[in-house]
C-alpha atoms as a PDB file:
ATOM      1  CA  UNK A   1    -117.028  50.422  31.165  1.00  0.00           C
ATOM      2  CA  UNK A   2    -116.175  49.377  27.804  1.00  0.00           C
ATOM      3  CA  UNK A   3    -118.771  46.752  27.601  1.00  0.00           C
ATOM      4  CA  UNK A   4    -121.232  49.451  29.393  1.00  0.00           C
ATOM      5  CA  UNK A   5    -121.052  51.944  26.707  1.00  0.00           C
ATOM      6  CA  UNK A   6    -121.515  49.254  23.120  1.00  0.00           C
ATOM      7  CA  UNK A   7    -124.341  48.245  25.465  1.00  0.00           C
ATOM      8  CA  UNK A   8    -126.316  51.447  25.472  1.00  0.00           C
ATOM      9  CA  UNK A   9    -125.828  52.015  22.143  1.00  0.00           C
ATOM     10  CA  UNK A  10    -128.888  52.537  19.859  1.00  0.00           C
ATOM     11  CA  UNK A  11    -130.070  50.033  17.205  1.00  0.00           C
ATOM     12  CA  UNK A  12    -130.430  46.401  16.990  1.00  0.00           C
ATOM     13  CA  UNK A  13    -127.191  44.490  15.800  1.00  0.00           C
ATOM     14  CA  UNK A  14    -129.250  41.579  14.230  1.00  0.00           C
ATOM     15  CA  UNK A  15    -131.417  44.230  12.030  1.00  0.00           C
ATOM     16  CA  UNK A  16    -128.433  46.120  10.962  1.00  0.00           C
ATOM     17  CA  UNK A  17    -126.944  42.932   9.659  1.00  0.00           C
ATOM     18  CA  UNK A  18    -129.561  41.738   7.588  1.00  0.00           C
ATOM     19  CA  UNK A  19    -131.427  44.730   6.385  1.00  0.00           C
ATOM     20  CA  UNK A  20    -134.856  45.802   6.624  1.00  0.00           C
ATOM     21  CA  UNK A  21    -136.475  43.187   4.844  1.00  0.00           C
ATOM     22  CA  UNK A  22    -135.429  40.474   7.326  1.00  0.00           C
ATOM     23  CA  UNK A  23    -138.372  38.514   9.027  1.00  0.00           C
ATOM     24  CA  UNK A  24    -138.539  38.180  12.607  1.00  0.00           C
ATOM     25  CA  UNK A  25    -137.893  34.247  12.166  1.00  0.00           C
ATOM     26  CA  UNK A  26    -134.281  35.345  10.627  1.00  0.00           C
ATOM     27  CA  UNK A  27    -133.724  38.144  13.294  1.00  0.00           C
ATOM     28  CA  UNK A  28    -134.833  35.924  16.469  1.00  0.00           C
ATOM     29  CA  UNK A  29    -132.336  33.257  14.842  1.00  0.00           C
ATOM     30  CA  UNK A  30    -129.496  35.383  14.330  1.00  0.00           C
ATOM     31  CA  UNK A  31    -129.849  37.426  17.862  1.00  0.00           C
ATOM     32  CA  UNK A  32    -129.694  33.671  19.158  1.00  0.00           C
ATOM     33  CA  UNK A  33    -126.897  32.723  17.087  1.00  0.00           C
ATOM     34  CA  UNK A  34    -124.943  36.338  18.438  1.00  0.00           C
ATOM     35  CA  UNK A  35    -125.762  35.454  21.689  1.00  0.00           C
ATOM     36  CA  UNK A  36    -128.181  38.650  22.290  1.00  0.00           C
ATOM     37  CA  UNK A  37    -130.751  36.681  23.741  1.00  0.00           C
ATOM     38  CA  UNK A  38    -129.032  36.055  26.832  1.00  0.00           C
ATOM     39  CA  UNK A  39    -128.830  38.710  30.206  1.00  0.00           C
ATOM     40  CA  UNK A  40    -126.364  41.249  29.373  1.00  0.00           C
ATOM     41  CA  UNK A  41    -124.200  39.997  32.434  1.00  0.00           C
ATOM     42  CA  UNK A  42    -123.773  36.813  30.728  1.00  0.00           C
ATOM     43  CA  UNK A  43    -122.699  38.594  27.469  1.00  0.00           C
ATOM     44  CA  UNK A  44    -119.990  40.522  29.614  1.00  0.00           C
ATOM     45  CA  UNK A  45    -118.641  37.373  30.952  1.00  0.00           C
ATOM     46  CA  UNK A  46    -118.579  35.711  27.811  1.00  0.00           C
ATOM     47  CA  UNK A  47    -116.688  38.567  26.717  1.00  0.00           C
ATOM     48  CA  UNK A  48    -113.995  39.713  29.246  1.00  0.00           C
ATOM     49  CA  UNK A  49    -113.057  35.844  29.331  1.00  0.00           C
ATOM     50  CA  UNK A  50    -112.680  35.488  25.785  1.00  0.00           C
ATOM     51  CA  UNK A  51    -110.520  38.981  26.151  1.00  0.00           C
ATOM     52  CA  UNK A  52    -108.098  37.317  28.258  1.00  0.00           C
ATOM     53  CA  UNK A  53    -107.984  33.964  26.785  1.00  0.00           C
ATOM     54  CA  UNK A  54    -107.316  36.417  23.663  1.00  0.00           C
ATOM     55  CA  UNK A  55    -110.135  35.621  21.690  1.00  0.00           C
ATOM     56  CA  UNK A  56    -111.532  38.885  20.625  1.00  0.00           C
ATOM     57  CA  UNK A  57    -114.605  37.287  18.931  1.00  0.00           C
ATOM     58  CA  UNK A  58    -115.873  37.702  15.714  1.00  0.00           C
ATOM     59  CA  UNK A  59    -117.036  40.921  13.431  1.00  0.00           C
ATOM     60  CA  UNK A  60    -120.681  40.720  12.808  1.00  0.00           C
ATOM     61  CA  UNK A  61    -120.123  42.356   9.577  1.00  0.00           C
ATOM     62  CA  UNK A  62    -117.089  40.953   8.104  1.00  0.00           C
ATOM     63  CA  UNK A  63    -117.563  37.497   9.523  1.00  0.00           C
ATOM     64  CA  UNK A  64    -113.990  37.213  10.489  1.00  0.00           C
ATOM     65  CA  UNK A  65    -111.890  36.836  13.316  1.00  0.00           C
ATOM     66  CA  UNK A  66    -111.885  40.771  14.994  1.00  0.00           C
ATOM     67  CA  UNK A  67    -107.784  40.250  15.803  1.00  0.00           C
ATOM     68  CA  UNK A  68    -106.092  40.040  12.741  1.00  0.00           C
ATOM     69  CA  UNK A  69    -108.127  42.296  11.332  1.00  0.00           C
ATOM     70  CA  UNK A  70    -107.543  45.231  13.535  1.00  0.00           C
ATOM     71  CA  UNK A  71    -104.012  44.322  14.192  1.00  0.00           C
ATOM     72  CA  UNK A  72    -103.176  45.225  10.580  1.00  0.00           C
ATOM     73  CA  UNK A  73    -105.309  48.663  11.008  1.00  0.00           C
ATOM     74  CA  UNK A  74    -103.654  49.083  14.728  1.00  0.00           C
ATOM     75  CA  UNK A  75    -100.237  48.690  12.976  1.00  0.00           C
ATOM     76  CA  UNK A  76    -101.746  51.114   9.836  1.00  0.00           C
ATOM     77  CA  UNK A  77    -102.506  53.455  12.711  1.00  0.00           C
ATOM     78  CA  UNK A  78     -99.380  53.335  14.931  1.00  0.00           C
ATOM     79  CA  UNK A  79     -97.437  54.515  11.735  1.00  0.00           C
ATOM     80  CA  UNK A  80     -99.301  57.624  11.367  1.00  0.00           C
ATOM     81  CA  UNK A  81     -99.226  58.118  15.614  1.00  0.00           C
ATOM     82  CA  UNK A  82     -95.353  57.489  15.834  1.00  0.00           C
ATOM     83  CA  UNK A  83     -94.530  59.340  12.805  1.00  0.00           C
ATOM     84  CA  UNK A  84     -96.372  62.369  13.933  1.00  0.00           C
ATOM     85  CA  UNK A  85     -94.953  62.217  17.668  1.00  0.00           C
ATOM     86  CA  UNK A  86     -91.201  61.168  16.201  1.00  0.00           C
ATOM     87  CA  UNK A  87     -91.625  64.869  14.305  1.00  0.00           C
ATOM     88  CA  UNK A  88     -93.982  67.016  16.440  1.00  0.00           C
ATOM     89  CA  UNK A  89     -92.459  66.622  19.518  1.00  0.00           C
ATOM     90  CA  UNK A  90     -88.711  67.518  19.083  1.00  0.00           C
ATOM     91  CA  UNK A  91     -90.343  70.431  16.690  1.00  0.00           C
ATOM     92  CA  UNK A  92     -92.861  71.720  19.527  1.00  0.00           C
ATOM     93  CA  UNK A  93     -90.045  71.434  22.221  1.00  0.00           C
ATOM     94  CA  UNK A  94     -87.711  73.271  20.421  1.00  0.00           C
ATOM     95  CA  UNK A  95     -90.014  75.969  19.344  1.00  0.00           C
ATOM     96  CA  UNK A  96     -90.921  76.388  22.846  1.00  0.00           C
ATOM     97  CA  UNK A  97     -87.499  76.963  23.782  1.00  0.00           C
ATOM     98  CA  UNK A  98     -86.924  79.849  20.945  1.00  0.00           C
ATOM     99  CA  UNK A  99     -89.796  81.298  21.806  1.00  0.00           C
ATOM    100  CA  UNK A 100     -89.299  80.750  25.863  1.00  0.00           C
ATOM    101  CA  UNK A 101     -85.651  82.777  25.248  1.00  0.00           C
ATOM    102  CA  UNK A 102     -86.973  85.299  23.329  1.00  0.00           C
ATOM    103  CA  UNK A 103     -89.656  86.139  25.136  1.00  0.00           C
ATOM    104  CA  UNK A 104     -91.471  89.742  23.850  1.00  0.00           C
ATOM    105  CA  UNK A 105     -89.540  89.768  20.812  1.00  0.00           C
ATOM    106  CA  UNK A 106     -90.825  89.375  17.190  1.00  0.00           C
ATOM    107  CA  UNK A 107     -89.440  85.449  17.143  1.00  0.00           C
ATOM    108  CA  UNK A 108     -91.347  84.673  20.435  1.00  0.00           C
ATOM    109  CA  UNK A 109     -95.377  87.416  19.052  1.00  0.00           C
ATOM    110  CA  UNK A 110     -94.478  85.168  15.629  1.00  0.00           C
ATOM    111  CA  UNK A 111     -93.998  81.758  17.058  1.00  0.00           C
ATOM    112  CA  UNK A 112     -97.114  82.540  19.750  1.00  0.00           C
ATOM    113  CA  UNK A 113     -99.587  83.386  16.863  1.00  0.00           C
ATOM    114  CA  UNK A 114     -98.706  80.592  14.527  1.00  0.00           C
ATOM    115  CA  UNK A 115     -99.419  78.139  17.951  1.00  0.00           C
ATOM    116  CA  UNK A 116    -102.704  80.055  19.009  1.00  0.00           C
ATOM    117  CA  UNK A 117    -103.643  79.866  15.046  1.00  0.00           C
ATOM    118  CA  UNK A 118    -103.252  76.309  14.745  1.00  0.00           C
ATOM    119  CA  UNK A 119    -104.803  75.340  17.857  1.00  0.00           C
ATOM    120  CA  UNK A 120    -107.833  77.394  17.251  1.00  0.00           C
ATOM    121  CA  UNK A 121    -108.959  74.431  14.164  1.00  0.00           C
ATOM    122  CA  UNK A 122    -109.796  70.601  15.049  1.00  0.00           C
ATOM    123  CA  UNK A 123    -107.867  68.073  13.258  1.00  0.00           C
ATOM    124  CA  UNK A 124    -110.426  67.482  10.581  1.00  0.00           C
ATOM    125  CA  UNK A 125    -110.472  71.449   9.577  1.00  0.00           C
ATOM    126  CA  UNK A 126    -106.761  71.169   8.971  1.00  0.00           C
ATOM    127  CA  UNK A 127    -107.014  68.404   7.131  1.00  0.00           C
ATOM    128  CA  UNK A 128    -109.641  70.212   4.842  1.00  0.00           C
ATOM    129  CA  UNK A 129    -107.072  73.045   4.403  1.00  0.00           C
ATOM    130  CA  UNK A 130    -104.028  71.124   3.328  1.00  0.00           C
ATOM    131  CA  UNK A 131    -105.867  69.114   0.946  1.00  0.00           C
ATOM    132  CA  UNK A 132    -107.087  72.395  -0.766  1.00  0.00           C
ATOM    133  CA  UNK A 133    -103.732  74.009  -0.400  1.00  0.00           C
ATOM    134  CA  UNK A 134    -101.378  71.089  -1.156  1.00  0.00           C
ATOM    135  CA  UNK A 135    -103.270  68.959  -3.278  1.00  0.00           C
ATOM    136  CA  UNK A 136    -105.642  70.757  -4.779  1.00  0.00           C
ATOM    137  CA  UNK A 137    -103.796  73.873  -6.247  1.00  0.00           C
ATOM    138  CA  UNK A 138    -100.445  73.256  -5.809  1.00  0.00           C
ATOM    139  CA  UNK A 139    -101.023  69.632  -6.820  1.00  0.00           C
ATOM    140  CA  UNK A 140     -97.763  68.785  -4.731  1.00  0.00           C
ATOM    141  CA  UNK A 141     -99.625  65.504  -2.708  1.00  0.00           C
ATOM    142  CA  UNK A 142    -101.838  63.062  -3.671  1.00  0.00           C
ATOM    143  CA  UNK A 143    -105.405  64.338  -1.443  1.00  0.00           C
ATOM    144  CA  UNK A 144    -106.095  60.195  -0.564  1.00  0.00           C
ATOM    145  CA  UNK A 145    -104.040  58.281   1.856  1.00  0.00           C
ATOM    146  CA  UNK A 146    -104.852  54.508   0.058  1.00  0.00           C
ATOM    147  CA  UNK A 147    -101.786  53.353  -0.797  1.00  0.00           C
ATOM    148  CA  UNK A 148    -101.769  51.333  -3.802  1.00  0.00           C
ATOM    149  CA  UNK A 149    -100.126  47.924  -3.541  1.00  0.00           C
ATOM    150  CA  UNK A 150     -97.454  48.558  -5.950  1.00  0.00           C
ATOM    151  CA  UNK A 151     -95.995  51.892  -4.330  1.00  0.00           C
ATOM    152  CA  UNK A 152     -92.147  51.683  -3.736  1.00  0.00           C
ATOM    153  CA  UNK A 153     -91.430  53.440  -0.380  1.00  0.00           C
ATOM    154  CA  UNK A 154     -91.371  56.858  -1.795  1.00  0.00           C
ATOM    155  CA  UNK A 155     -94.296  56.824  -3.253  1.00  0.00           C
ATOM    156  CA  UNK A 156     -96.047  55.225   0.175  1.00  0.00           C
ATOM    157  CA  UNK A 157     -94.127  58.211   1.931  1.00  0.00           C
ATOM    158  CA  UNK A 158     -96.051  60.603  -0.554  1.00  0.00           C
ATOM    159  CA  UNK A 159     -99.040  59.238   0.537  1.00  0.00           C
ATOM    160  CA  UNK A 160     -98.718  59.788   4.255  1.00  0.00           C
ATOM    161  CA  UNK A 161     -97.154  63.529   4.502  1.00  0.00           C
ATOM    162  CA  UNK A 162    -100.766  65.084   4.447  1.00  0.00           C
ATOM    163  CA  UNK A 163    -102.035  62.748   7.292  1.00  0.00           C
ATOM    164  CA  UNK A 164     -98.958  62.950   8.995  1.00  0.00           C
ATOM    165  CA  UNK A 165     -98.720  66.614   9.076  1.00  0.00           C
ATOM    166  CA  UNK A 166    -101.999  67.663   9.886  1.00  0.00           C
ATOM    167  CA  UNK A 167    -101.470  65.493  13.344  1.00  0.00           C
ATOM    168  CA  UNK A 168     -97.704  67.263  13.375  1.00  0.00           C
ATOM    169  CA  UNK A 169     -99.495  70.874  13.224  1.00  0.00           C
ATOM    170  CA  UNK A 170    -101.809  70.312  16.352  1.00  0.00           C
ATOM    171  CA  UNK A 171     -99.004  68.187  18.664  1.00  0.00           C
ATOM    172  CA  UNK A 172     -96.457  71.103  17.688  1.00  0.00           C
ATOM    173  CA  UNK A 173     -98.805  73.937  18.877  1.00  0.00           C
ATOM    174  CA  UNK A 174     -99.486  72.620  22.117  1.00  0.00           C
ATOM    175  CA  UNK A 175     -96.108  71.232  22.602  1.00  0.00           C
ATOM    176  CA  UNK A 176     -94.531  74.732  22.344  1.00  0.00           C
ATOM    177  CA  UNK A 177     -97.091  76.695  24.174  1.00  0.00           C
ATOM    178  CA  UNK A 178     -96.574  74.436  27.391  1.00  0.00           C
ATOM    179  CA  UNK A 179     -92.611  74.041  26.655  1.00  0.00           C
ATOM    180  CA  UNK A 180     -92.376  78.370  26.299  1.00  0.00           C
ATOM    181  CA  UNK A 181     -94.261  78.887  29.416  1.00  0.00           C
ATOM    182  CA  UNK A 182     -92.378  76.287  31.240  1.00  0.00           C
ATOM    183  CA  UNK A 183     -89.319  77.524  30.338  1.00  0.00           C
ATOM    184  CA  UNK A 184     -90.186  80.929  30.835  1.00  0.00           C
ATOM    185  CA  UNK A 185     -90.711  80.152  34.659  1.00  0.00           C
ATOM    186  CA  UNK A 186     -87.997  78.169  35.517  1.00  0.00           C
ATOM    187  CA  UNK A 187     -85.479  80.918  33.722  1.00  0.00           C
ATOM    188  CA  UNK A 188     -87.113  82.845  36.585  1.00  0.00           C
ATOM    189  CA  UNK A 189     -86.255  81.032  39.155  1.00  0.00           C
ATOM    190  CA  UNK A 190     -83.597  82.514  41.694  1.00  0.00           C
ATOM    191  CA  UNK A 191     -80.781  79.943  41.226  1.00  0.00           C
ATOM    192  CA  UNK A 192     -80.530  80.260  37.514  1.00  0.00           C
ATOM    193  CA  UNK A 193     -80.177  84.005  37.773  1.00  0.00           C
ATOM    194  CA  UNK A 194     -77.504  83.211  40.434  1.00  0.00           C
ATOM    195  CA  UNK A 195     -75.283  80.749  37.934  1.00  0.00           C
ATOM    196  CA  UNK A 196     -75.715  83.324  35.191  1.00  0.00           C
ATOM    197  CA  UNK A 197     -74.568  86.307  37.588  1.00  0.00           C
ATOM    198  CA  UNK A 198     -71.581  84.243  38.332  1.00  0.00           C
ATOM    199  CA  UNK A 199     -70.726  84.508  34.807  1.00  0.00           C
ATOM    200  CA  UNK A 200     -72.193  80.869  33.567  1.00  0.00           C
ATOM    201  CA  UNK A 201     -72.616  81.671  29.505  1.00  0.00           C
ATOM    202  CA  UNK A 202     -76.523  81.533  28.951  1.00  0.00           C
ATOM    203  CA  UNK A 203     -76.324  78.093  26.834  1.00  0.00           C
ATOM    204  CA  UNK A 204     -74.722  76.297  29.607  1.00  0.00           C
ATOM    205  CA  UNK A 205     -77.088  77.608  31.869  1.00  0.00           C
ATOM    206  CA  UNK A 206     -79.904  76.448  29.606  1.00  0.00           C
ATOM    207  CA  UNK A 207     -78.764  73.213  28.776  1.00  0.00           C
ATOM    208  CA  UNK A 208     -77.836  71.699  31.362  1.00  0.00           C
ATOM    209  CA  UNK A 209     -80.261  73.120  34.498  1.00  0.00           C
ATOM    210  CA  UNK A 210     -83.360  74.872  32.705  1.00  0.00           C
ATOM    211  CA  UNK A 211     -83.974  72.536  29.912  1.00  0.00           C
ATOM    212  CA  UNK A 212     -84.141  69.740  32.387  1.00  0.00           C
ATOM    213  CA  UNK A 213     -86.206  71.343  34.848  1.00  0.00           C
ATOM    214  CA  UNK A 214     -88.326  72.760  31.767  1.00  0.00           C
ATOM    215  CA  UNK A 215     -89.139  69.237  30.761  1.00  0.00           C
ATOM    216  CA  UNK A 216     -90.633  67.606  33.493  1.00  0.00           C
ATOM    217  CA  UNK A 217     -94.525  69.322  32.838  1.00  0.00           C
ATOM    218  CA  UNK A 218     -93.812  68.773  29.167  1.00  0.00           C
ATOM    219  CA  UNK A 219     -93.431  65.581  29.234  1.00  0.00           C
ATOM    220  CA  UNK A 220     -96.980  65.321  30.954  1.00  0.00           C
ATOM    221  CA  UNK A 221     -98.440  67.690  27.952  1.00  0.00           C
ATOM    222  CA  UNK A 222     -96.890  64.867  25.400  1.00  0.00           C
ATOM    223  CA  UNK A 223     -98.842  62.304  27.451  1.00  0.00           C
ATOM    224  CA  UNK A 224    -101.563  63.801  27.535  1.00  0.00           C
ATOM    225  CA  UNK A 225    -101.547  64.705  23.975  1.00  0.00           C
ATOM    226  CA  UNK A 226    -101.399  61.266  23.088  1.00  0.00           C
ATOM    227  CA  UNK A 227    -105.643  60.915  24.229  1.00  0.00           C
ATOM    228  CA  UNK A 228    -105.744  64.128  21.449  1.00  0.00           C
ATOM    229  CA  UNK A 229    -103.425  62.444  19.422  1.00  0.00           C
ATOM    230  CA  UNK A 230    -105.956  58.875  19.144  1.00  0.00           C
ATOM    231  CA  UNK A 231    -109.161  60.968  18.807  1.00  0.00           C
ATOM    232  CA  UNK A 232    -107.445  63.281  16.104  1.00  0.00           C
ATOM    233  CA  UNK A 233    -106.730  59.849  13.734  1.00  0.00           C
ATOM    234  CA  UNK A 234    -110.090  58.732  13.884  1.00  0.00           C
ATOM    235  CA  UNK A 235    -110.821  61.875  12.318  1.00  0.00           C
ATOM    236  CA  UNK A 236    -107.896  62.257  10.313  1.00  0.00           C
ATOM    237  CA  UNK A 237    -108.177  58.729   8.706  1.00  0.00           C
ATOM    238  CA  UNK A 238    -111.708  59.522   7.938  1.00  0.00           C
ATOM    239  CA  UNK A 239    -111.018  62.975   5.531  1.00  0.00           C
ATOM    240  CA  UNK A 240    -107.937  61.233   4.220  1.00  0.00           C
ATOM    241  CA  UNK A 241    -109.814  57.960   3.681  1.00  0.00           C
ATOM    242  CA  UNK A 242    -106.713  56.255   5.605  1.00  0.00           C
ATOM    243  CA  UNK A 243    -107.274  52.394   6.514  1.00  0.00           C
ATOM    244  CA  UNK A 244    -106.353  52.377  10.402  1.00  0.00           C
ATOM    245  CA  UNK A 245    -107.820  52.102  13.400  1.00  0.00           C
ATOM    246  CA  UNK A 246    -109.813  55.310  14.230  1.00  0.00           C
ATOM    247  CA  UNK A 247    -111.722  54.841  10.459  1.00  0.00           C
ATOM    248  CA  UNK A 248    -112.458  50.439  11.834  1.00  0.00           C
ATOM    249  CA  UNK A 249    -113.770  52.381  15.261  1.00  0.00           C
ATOM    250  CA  UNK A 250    -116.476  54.504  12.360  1.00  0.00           C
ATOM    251  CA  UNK A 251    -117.805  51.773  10.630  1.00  0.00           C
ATOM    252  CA  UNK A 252    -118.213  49.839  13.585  1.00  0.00           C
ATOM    253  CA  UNK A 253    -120.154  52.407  15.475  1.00  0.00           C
ATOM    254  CA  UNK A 254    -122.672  53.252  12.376  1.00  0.00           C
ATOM    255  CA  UNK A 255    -122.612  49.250  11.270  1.00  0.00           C
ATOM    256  CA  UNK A 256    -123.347  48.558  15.417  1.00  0.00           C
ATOM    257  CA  UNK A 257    -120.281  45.984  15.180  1.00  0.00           C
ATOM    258  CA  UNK A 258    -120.265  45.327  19.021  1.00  0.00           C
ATOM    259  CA  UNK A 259    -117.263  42.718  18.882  1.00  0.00           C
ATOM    260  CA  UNK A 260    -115.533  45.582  16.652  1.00  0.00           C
ATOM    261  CA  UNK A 261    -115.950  48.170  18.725  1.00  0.00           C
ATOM    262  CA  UNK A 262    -115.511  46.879  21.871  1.00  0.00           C
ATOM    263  CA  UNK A 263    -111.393  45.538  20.837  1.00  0.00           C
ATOM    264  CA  UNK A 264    -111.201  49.105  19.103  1.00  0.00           C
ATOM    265  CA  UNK A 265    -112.131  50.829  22.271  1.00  0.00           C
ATOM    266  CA  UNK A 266    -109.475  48.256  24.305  1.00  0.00           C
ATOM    267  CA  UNK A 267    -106.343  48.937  22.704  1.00  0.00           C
ATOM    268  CA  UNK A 268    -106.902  52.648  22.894  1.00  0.00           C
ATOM    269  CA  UNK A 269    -107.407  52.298  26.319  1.00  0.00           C
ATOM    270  CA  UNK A 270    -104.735  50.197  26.926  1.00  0.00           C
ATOM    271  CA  UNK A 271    -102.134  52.799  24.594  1.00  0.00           C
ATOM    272  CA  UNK A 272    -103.072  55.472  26.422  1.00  0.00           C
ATOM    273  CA  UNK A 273    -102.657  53.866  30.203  1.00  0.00           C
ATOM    274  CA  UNK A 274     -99.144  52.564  28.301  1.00  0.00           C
ATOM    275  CA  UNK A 275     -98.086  55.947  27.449  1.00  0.00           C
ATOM    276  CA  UNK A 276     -98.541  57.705  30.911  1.00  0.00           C
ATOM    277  CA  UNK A 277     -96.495  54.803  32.195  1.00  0.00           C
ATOM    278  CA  UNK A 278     -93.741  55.569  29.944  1.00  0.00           C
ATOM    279  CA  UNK A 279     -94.347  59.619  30.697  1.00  0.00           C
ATOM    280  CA  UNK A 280     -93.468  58.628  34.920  1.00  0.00           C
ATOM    281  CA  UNK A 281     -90.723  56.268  33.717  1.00  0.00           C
ATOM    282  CA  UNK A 282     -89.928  59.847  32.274  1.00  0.00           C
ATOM    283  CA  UNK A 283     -90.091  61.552  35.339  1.00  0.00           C
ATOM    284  CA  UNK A 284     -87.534  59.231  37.112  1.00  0.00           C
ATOM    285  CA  UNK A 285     -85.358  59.566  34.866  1.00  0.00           C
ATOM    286  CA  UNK A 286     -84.881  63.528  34.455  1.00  0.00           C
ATOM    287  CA  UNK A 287     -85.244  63.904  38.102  1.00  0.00           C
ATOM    288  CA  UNK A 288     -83.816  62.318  40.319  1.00  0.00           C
ATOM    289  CA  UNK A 289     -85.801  63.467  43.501  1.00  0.00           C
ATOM    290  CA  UNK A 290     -88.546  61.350  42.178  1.00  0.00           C
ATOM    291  CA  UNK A 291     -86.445  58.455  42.025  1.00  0.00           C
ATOM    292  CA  UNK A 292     -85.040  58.182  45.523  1.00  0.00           C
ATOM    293  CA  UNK A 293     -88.063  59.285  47.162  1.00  0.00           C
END
């Protein structure tokens, strides 16, 4: 599918590469050089055996070796991924749960807004904002994510709050709109009333049986979130001019880097089949139902 979709893309890789002044001697010599003369099942061959031999070919712009190259940018991205999950999900799941036990009160209407609010923008739009707010006027962040070489590690840290947050906002939000109404129904449920009619205190009650239970459809919405989470660095890394992945997947795409592209669009696809893994490894492990049966 992978190799489908850089197929049908438009353009010529050849006249991208050497400009419009090229002569079609150069381009019929560099299309055979890339191997674009040949059926597009022998391309696809050539390809998924290179992929598992782990040669991921070659950039046709940079003329380097695709793998080191986008395993520093995969690594540039993971940072801003796991830093944005490490914060965004205990945040979300715990304002679910405020808002989830005080449900119709001015806690839960304020939480509920703020979510609905921040949900409402895409990633780039709330990237805009915080640049204006934080950078601009109150001059608090720097507005560009390029570290420079000689940052110590607070001043890298500086560099990566307005990145980092602007993922944190949109995980949060829908993070505590699935954890409230989960928790909301399973407080319902008849034998939590029973334990707290038999005089259980409420924090027991929530802790240890509706918190669990509460969990289990979260932990989908954080796997889930993790497809939103990919898609929101490409743009992210693009407004804060961060070098990662998602930006690599850009220039690739407008500079028809097929080789690029095509590794780009692999690891994301193998992260996300990764992460709902981990999410039913999840499962098992919260309930135990799932594990015997």
């Amino acid at each position: 599918l992978i190799f489908a979709v850089t197929e049908i893309l438009p353009g010529d890789a050849a006249a991208m590469i050497l400009g419009q002044q090229a002569t079609p001697e150069t381009l019929a010599a560099l299309r055979i050089r890339l191997g674009l003369d040949q059926p597009a099942y022998m391309r696809y061959l050539q390809w998924i055996s290179g992929v598992l031999r782990g040669d991921w070919g070659e950039s046709l712009v940079m003329n380097l070796p695709v793998g080191p190259i986008l395993a520093q940018r995969l690594r540039n991205s993971l940072t801003l991924g796991l830093l944005a999950l490490l914060f965004g999900t205990p945040l979300g799941i715990l304002g679910g749960v405020i808002a989830g036990l005080n449900r119709g009160r001015w806690v839960d209407r304020s939480i509920t807004i703020f979510t609905i609010f921040t949900v409402s923008f895409p990633s780039f739009v709330t990237a805009i904002f915080l640049i204006i707010l934080l950078a601009s006027w109150l001059r608090w962040l720097p507005a560009s994510s390029l570290i420079p070489p000689d940052a110590n590690l607070w001043e890298s840290a500086r560099y990566l709050v307005l990145p980092v947050l602007t993922l944190v906002l949109g995980l949060l939000a829908h993070i505590t709109r699935h954890m409230r109404s989960s928790l909301i129904e399973v407080m319902g449920s008849d034998y939590l009333r029973t334990a707290v009619s038999k005089g259980l205190p409420q924090r027991l009650v929530v802790v240890r049986h509706a918190l669990r239970n509460a969990l289990l459809p979260t932990i989908s919405v954080v796997a889930l979130n993790v497809g939103w989470l990919l898609s929101g660095v490409v743009l992210v890394e693009s407004v804060f001019a961060y070098p990662g992945m998602g930006r690599l997947m850009l220039q690739a795409i407008s500079s028809r880097d097929v080789p690029m592209l095509q590794a780009v669009m692999l690891v994301i696809a193998a992260i996300y089949a990764f992460t709902n893994l981990a999410a039913d490894l999840c499962y098992r492990w919260l309930n135990p139902r799932i594990r015997y049966s």
